[in-house]
PDB file of N, CA and C in Angstrom:
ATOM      1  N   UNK A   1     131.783-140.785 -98.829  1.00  0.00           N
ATOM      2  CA  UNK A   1     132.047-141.513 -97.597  1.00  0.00           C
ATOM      3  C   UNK A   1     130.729-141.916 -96.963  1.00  0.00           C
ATOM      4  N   UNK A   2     130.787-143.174 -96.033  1.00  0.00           N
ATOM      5  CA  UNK A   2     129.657-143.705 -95.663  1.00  0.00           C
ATOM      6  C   UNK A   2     129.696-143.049 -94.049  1.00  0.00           C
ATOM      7  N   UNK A   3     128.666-143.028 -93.955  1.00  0.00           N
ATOM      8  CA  UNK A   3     128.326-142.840 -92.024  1.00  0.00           C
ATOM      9  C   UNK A   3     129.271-143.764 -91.867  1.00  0.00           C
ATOM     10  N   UNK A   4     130.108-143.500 -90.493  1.00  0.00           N
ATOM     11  CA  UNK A   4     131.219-144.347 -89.647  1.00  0.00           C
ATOM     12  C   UNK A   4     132.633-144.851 -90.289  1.00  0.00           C
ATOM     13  N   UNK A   5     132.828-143.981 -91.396  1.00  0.00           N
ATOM     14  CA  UNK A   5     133.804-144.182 -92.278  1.00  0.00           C
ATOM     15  C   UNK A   5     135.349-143.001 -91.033  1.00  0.00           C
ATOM     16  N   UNK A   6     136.542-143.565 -91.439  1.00  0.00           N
ATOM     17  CA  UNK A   6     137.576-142.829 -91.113  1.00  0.00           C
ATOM     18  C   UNK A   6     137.758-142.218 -91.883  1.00  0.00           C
ATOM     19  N   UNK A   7     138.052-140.462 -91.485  1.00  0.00           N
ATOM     20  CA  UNK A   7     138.410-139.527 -92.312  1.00  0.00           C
ATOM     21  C   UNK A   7     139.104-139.119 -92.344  1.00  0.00           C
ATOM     22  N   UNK A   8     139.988-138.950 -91.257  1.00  0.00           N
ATOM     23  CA  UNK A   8     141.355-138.196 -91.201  1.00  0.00           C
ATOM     24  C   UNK A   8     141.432-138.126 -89.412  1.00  0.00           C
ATOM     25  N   UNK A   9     142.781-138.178 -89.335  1.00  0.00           N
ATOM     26  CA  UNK A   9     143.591-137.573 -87.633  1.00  0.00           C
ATOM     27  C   UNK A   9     143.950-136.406 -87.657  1.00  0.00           C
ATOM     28  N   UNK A  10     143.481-136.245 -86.073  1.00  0.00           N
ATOM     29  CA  UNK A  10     143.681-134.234 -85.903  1.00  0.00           C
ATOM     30  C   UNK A  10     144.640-134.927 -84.911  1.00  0.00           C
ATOM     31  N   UNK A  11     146.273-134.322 -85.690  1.00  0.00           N
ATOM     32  CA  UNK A  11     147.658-134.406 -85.108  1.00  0.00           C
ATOM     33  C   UNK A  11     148.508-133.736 -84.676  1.00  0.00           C
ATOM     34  N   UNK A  12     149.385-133.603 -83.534  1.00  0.00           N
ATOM     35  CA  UNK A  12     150.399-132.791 -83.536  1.00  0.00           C
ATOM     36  C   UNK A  12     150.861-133.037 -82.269  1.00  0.00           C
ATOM     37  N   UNK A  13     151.889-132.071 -82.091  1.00  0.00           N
ATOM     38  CA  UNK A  13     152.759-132.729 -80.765  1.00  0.00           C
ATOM     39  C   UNK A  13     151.612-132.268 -79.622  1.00  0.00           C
ATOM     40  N   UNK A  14     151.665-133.749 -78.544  1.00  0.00           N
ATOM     41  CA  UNK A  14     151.019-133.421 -77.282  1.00  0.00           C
ATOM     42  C   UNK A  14     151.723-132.920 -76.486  1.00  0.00           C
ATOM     43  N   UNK A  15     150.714-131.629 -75.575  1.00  0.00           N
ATOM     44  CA  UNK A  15     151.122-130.635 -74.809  1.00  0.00           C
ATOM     45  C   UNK A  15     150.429-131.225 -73.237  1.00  0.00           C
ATOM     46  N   UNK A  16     150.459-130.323 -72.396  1.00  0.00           N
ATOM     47  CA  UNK A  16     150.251-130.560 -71.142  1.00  0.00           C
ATOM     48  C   UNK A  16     148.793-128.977 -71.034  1.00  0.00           C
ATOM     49  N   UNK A  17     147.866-129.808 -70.371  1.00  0.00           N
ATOM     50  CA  UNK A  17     147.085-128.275 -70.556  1.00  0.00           C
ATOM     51  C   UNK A  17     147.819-127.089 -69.914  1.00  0.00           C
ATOM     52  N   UNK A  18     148.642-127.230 -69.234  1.00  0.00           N
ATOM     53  CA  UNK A  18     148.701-125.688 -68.658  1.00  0.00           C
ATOM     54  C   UNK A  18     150.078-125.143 -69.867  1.00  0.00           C
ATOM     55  N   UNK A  19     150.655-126.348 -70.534  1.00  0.00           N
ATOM     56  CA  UNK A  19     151.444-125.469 -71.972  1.00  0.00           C
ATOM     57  C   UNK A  19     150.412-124.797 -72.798  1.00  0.00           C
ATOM     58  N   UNK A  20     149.134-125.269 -72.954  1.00  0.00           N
ATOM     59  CA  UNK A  20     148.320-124.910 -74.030  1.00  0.00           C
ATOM     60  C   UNK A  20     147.859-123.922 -73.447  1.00  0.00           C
ATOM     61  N   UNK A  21     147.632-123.776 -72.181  1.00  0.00           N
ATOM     62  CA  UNK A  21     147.302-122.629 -71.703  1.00  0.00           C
ATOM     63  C   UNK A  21     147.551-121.346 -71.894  1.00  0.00           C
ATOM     64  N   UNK A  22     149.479-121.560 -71.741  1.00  0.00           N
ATOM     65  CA  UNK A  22     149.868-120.450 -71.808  1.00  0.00           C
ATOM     66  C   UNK A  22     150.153-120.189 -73.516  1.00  0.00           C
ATOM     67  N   UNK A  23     150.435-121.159 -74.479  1.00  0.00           N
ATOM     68  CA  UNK A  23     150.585-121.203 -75.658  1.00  0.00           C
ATOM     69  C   UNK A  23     149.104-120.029 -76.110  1.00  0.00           C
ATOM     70  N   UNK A  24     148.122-120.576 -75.861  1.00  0.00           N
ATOM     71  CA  UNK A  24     146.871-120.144 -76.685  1.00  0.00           C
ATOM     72  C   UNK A  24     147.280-120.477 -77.975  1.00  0.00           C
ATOM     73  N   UNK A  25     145.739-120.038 -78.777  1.00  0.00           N
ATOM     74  CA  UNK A  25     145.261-120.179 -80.550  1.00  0.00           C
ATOM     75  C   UNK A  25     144.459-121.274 -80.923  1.00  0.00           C
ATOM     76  N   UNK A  26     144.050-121.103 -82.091  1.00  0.00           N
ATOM     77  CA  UNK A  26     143.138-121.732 -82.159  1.00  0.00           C
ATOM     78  C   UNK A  26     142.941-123.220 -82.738  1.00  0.00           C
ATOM     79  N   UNK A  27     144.275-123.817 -82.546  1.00  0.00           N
ATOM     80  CA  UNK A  27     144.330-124.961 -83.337  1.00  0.00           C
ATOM     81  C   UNK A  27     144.476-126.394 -82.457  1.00  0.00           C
ATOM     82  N   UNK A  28     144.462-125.614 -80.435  1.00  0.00           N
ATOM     83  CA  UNK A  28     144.974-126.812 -79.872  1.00  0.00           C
ATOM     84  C   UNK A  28     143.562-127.723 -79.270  1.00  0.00           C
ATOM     85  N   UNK A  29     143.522-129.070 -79.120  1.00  0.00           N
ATOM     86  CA  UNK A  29     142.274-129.864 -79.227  1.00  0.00           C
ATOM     87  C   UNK A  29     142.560-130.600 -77.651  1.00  0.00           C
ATOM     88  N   UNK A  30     141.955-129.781 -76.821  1.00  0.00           N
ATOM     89  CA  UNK A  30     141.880-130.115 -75.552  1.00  0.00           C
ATOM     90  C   UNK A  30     141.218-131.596 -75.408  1.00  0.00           C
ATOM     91  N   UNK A  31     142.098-132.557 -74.613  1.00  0.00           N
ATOM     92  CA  UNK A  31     141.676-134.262 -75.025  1.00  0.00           C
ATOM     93  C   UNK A  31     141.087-133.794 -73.490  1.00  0.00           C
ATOM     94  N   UNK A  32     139.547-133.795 -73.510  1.00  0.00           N
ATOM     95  CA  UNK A  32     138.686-134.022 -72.294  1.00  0.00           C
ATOM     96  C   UNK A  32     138.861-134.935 -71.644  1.00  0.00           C
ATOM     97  N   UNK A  33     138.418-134.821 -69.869  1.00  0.00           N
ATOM     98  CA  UNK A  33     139.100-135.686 -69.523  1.00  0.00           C
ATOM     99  C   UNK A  33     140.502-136.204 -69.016  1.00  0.00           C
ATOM    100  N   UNK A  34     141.801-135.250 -69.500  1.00  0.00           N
ATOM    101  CA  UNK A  34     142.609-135.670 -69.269  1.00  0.00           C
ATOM    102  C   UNK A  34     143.738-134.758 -69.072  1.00  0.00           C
ATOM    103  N   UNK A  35     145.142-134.586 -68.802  1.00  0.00           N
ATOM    104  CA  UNK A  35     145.617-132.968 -68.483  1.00  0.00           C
ATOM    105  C   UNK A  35     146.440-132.809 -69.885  1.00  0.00           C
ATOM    106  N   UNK A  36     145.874-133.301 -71.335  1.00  0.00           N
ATOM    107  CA  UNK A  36     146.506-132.944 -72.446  1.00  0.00           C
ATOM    108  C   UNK A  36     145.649-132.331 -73.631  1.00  0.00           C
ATOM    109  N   UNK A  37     146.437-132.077 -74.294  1.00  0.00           N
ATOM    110  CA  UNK A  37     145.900-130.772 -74.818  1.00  0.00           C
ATOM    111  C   UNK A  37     147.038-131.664 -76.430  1.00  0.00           C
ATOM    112  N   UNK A  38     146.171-131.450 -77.864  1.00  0.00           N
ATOM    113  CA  UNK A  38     146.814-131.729 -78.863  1.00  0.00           C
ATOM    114  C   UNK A  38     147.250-130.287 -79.610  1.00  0.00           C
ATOM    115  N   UNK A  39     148.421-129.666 -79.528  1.00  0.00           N
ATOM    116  CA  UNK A  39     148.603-128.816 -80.802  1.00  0.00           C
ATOM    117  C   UNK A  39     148.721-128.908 -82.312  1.00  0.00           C
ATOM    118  N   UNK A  40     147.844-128.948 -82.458  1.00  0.00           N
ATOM    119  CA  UNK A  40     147.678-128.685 -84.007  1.00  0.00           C
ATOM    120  C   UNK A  40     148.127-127.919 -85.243  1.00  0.00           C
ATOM    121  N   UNK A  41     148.888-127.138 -84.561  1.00  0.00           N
ATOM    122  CA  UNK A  41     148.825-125.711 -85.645  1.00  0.00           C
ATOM    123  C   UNK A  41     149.972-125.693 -86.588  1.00  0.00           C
ATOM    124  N   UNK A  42     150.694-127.412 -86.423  1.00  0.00           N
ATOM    125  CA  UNK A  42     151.648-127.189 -87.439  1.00  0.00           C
ATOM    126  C   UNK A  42     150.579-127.253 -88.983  1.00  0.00           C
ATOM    127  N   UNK A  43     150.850-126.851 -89.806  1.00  0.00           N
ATOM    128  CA  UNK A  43     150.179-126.776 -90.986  1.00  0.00           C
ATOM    129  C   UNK A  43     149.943-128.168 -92.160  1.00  0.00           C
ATOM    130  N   UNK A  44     150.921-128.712 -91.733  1.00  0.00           N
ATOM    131  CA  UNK A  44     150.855-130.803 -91.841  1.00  0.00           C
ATOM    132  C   UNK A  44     149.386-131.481 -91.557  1.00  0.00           C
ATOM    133  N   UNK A  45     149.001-130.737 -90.643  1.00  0.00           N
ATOM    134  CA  UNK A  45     147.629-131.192 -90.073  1.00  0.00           C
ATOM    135  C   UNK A  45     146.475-130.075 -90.740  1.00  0.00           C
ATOM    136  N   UNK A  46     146.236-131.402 -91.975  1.00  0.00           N
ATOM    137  CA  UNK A  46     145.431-130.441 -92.557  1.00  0.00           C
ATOM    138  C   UNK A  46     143.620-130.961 -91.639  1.00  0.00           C
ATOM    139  N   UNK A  47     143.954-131.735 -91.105  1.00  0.00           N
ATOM    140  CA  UNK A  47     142.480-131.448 -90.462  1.00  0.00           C
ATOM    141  C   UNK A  47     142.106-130.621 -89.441  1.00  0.00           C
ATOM    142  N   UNK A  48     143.301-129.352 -89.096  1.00  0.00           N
ATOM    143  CA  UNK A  48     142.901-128.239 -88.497  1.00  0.00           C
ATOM    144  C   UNK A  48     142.114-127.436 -89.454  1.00  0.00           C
ATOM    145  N   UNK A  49     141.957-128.003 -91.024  1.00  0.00           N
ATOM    146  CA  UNK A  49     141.212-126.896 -91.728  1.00  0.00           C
ATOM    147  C   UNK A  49     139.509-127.574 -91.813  1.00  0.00           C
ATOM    148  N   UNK A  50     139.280-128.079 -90.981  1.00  0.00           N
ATOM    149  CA  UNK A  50     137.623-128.918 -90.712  1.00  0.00           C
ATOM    150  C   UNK A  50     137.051-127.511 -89.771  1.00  0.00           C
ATOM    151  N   UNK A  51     136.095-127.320 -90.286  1.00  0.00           N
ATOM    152  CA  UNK A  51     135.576-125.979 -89.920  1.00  0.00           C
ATOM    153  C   UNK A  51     134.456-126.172 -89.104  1.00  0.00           C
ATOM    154  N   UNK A  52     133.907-125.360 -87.656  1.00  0.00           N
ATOM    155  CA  UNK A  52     132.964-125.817 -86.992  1.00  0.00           C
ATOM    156  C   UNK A  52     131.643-125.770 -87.741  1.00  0.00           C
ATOM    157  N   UNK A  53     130.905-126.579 -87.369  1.00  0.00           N
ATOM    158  CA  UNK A  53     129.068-126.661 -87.695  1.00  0.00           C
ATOM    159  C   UNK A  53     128.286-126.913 -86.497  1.00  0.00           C
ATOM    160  N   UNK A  54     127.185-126.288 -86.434  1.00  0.00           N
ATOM    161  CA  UNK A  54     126.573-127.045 -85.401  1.00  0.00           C
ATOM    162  C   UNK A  54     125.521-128.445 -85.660  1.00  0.00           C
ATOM    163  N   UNK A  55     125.868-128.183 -87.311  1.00  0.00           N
ATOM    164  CA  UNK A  55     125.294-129.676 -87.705  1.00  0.00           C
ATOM    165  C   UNK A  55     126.036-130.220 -88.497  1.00  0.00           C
ATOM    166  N   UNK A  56     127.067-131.109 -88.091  1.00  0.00           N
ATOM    167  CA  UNK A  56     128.637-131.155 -88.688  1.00  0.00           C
ATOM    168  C   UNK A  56     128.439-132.897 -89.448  1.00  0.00           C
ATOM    169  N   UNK A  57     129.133-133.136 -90.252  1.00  0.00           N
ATOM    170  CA  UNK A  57     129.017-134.268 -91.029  1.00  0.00           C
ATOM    171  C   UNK A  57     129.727-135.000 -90.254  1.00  0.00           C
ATOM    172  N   UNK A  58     130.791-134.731 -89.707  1.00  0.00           N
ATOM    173  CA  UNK A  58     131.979-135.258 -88.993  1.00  0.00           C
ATOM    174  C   UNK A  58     131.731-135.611 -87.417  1.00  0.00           C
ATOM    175  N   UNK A  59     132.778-136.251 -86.894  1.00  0.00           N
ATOM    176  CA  UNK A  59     132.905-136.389 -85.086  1.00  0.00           C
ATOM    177  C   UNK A  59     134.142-136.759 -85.113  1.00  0.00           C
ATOM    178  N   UNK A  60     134.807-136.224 -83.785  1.00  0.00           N
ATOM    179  CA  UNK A  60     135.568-136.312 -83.436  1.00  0.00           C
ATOM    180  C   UNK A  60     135.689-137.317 -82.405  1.00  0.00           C
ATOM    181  N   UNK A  61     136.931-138.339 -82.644  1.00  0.00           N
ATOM    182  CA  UNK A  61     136.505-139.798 -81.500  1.00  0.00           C
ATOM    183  C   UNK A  61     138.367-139.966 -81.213  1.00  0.00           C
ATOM    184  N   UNK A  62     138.093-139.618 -79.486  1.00  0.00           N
ATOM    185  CA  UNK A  62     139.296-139.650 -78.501  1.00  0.00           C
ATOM    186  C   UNK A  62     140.101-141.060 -78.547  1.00  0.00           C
ATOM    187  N   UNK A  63     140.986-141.429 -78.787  1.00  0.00           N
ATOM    188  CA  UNK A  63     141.577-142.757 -78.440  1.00  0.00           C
ATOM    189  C   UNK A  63     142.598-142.626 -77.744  1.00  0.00           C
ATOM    190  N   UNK A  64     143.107-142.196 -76.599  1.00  0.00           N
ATOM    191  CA  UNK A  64     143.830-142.091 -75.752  1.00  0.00           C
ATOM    192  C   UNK A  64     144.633-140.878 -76.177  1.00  0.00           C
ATOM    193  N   UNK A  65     146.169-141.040 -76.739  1.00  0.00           N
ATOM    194  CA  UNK A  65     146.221-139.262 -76.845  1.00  0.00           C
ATOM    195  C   UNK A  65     145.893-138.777 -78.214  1.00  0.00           C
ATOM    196  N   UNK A  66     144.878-139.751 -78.872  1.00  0.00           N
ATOM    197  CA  UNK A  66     144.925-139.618 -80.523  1.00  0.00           C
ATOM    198  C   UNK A  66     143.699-138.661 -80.930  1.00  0.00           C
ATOM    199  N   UNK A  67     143.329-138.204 -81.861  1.00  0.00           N
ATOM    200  CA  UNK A  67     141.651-137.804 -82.198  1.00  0.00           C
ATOM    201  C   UNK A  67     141.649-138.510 -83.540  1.00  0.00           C
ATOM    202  N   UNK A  68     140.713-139.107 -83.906  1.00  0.00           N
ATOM    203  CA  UNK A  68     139.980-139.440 -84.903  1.00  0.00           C
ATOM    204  C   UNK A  68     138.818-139.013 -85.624  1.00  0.00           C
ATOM    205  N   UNK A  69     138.554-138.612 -86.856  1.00  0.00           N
ATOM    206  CA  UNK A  69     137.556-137.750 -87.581  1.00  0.00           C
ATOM    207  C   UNK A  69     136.753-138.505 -88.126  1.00  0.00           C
ATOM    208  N   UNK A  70     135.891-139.030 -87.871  1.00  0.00           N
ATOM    209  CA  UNK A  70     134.756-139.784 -88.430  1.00  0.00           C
ATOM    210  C   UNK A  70     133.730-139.535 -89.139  1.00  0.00           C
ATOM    211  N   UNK A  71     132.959-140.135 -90.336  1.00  0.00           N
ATOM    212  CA  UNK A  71     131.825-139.125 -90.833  1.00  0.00           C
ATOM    213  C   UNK A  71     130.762-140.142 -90.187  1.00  0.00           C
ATOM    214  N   UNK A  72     130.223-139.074 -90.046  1.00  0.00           N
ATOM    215  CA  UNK A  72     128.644-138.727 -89.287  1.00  0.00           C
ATOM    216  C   UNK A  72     127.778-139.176 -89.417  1.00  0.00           C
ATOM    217  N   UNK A  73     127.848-138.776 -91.123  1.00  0.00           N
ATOM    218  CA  UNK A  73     126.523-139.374 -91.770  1.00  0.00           C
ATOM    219  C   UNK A  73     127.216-139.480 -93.261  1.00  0.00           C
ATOM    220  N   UNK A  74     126.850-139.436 -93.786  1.00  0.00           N
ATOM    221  CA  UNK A  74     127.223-139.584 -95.816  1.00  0.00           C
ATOM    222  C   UNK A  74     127.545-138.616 -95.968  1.00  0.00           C
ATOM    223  N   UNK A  75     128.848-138.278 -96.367  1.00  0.00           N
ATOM    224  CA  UNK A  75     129.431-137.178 -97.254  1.00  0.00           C
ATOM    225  C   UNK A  75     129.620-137.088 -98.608  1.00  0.00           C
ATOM    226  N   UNK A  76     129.348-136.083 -99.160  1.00  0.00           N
ATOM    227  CA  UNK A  76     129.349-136.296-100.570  1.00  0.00           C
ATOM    228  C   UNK A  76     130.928-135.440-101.292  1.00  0.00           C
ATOM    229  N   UNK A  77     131.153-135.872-102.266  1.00  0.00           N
ATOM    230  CA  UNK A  77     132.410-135.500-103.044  1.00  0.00           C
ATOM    231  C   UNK A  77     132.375-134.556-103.395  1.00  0.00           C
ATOM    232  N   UNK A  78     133.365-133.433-102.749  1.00  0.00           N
ATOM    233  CA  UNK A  78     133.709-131.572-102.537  1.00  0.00           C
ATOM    234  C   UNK A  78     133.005-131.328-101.212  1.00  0.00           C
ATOM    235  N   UNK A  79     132.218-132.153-100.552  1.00  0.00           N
ATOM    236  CA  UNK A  79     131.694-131.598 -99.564  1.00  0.00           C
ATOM    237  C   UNK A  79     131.784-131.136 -98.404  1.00  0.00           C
ATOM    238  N   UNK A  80     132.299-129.489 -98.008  1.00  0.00           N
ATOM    239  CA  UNK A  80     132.954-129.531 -96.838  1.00  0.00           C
ATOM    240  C   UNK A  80     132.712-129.987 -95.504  1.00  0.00           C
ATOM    241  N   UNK A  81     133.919-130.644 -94.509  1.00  0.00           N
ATOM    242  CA  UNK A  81     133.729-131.594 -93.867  1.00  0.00           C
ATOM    243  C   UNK A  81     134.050-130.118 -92.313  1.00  0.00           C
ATOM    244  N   UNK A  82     133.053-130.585 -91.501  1.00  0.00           N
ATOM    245  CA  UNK A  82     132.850-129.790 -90.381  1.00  0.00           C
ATOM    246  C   UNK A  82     132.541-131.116 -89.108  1.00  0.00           C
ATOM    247  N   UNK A  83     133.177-130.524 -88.088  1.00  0.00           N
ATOM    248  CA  UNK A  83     132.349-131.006 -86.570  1.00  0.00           C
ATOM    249  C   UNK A  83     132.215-129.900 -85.742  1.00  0.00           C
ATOM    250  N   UNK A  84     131.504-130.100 -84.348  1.00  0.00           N
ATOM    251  CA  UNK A  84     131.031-129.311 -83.743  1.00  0.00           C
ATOM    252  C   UNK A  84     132.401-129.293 -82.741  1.00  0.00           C
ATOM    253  N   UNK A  85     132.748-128.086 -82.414  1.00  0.00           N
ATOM    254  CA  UNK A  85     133.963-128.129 -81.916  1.00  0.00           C
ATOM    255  C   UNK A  85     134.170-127.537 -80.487  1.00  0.00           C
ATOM    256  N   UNK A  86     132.763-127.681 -80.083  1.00  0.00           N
ATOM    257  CA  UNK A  86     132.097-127.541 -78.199  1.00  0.00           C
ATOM    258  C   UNK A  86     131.984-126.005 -77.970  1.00  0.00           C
ATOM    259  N   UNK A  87     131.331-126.013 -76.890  1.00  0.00           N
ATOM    260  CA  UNK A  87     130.975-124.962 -75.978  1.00  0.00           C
ATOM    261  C   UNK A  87     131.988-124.341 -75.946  1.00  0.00           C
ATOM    262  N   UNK A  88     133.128-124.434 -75.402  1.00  0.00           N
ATOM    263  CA  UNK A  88     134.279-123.586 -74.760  1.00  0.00           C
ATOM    264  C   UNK A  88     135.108-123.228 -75.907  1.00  0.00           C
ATOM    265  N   UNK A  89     135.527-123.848 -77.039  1.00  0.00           N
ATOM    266  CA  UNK A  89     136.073-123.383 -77.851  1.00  0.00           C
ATOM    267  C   UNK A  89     134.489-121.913 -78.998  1.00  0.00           C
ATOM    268  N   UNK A  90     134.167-122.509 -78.640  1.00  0.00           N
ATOM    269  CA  UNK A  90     132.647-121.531 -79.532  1.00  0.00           C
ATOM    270  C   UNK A  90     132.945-120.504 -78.465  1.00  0.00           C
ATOM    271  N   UNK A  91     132.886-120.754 -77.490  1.00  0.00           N
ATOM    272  CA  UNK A  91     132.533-119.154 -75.946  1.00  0.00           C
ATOM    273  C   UNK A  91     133.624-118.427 -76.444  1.00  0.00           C
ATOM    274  N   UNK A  92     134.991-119.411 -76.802  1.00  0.00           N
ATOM    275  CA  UNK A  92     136.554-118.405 -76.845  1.00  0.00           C
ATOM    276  C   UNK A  92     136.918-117.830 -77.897  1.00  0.00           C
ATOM    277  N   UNK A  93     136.205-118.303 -79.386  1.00  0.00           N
ATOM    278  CA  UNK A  93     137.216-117.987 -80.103  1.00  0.00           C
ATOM    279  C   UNK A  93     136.047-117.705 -81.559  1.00  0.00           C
ATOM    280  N   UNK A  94     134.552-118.210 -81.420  1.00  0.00           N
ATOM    281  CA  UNK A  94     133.534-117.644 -82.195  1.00  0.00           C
ATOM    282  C   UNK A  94     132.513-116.789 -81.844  1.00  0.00           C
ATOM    283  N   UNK A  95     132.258-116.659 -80.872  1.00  0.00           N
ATOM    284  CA  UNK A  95     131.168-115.709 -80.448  1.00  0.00           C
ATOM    285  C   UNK A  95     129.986-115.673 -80.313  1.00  0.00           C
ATOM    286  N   UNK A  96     129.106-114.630 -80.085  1.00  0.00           N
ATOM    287  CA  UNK A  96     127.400-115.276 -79.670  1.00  0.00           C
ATOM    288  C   UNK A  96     127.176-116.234 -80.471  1.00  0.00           C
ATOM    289  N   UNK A  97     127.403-116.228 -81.565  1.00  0.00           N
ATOM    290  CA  UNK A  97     126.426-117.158 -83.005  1.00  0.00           C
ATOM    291  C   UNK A  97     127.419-116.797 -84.014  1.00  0.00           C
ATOM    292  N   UNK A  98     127.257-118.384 -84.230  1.00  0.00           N
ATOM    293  CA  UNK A  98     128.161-119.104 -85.381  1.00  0.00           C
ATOM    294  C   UNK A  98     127.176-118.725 -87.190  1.00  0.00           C
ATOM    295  N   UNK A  99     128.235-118.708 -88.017  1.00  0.00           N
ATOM    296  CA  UNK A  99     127.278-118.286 -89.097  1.00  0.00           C
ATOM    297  C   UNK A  99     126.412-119.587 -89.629  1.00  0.00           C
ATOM    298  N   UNK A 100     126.185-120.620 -88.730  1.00  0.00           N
ATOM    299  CA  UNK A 100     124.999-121.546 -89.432  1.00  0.00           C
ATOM    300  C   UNK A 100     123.318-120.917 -88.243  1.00  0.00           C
ATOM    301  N   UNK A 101     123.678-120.189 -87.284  1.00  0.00           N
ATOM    302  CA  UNK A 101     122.855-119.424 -86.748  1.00  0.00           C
ATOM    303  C   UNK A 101     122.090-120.090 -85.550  1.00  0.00           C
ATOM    304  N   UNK A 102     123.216-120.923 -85.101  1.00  0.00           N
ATOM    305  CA  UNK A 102     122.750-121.564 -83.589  1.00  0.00           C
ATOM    306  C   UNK A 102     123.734-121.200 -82.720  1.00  0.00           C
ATOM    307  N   UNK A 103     123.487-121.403 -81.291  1.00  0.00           N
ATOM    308  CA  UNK A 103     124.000-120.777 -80.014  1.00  0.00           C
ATOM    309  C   UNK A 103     123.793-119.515 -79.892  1.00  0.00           C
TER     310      UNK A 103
END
């Protein structure tokens, strides 16, 4: 894949943040900005399996209630595909330091 190529949609039924609230786990993709929240965790959505990096090939790009997975830079074939998946989800659910050894 080339830099700015489409890679895949992170999908699932939209929630209201204070459902996701009380829902918790780790699959729902808080749309910043706005009072919705994407659950993810049906297993259909295999781009809940994009794993965080803090130097991620991937980005994630908001289109109203949609997410879009974009590559980054050049990905190469088998190459696992990661984005950085913010502050607040890292504070909640990875801890001091991620195993690429930043934050």
């Amino acid at each position: 894949m080339k830099r700015g190529d489409f890679v895949i949609e992170y999908w699932g039924p939209v929630i209201t943040d204070e459902a996701a609230e009380k829902k918790g786990g780790k699959y729902l993709f808080d749309i910043m900005d706005s009072p919705w929240t994407i659950d993810g965790s049906i297993r259909a959505n295999i781009a809940r399996y994009i794993n965080h990096s803090c130097k991620p090939n991937c980005e994630p790009v908001v289109d109203g209630k949609r997410i879009f997975i974009y590559a980054k830079r050049g990905i190469k074939p088998g190459e696992e595909l990661t984005y950085d998946y913010g502050k607040d989800y890292f504070d909640d659910h990875i801890g001091k330091r991620c195993r690429c050894g930043h934050h």
